[in-house]
Protein backbone atom coordinates (compact mmCIF):
# COMPACT_ATOMS: atom_id res chain seq x y z
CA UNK A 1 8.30 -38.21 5.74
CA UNK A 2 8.60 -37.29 2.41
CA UNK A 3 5.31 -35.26 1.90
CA UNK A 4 6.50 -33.33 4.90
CA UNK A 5 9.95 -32.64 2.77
CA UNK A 6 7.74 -31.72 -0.11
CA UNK A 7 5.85 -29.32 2.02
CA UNK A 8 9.04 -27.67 3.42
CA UNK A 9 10.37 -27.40 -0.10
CA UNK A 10 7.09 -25.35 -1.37
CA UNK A 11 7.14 -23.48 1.96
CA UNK A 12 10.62 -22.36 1.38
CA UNK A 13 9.49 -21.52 -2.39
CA UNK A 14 6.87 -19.10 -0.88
CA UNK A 15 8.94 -17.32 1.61
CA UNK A 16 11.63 -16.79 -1.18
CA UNK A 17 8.72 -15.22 -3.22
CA UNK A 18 7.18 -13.11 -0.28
CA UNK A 19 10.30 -11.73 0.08
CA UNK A 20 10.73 -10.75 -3.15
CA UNK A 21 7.41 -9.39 -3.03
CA UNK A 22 8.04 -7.16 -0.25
CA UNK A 23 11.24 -5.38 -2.16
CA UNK A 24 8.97 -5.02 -4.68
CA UNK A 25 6.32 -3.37 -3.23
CA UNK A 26 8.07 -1.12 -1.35
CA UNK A 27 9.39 0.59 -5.07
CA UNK A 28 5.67 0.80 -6.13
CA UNK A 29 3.31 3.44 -5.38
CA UNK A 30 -0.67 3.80 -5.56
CA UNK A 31 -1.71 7.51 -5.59
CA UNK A 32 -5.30 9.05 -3.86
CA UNK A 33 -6.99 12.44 -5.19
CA UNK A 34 -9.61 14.42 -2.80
CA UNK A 35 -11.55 17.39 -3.93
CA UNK A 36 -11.46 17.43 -7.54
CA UNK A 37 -7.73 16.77 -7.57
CA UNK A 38 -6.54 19.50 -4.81
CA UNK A 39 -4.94 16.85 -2.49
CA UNK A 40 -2.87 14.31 -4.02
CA UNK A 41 -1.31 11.54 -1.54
CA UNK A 42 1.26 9.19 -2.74
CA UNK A 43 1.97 5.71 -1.26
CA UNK A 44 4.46 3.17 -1.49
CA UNK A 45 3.40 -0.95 -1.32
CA UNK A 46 5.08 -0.25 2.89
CA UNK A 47 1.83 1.88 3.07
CA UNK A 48 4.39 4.65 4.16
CA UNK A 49 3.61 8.25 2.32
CA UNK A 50 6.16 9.19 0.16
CA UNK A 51 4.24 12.26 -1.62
CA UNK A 52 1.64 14.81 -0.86
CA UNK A 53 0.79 17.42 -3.66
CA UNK A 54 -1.23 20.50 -2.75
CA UNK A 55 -2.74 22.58 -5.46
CA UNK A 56 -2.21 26.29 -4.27
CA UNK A 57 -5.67 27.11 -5.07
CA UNK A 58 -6.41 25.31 -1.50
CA UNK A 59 -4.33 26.87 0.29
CA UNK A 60 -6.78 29.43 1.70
CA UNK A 61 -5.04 30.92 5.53
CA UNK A 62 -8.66 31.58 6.33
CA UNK A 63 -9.91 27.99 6.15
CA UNK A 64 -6.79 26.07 7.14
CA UNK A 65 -9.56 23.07 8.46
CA UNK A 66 -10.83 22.39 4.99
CA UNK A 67 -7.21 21.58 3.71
CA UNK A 68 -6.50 19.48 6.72
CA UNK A 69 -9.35 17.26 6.32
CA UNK A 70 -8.22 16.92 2.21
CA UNK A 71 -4.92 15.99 3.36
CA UNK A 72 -6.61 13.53 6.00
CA UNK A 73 -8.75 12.34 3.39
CA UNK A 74 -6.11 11.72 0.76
CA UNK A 75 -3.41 10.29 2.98
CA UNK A 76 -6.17 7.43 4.09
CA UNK A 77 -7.14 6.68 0.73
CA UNK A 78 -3.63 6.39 -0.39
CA UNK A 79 -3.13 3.63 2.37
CA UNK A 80 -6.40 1.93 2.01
CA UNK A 81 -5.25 1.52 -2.11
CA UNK A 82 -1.73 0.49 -0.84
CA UNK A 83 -2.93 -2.34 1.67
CA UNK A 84 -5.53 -3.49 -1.34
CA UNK A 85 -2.19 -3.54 -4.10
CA UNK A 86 -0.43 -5.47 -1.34
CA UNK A 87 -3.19 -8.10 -0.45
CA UNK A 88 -3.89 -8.47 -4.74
CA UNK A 89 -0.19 -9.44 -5.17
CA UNK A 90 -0.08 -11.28 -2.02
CA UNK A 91 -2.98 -13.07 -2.91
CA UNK A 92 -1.27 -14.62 -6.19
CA UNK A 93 1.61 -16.42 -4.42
CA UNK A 94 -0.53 -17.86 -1.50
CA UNK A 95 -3.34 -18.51 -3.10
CA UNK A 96 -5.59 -16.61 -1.40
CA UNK A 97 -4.51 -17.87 2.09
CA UNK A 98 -4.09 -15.17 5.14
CA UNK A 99 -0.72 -14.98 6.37
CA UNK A 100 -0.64 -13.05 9.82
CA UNK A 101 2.55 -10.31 9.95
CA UNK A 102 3.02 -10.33 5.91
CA UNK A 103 2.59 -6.54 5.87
């Protein structure tokens, strides 16, 4: 009965820290360049965008496709680095283990 105390205990320990983790993450941000830097997506550890920057030398009425596919492009890189920073810190409170419906 007392392991399963002990094991409660930790488990409490590690929800605290998730938690924490979370509130964290949301205030950080991971940012994703496409072509050379025209399309900049921004972010946060939510994996919710919270910046797109658009050089004006893209902006081209005549080829309106080409930007949409850099802001495509940008947006899922910036959410593919945001889901890696999350699993990283994740990672170093569980140990590695896979919690289903973290993030």
């Amino acid at each position: 009965m007392q392991n399963m105390q002990s094991l409660m205990r930790q488990v409490q320990k590690m929800q605290k820290k998730i938690t924490k983790l979370q509130e964290e993450l949301a205030e950080r941000t991971v940012e994703a360049s496409v072509g050379g830097g025209m399309v900049t997506a921004i972010a946060n550890g939510k994996q919710e965008i919270v910046a797109i920057k658009i050089d004006p030398e893209v902006v081209n009425p005549e080829d309106v496709e080409m930007l949409q596919d850099l802001v495509v492009a940008a947006v899922n890189e910036a959410i593919r680095r945001s889901q890696e920073m999350v699993q990283e810190e994740m990672a170093k409170i569980t140990g590695g283990l896979k919690i289903p419906g973290l993030f």
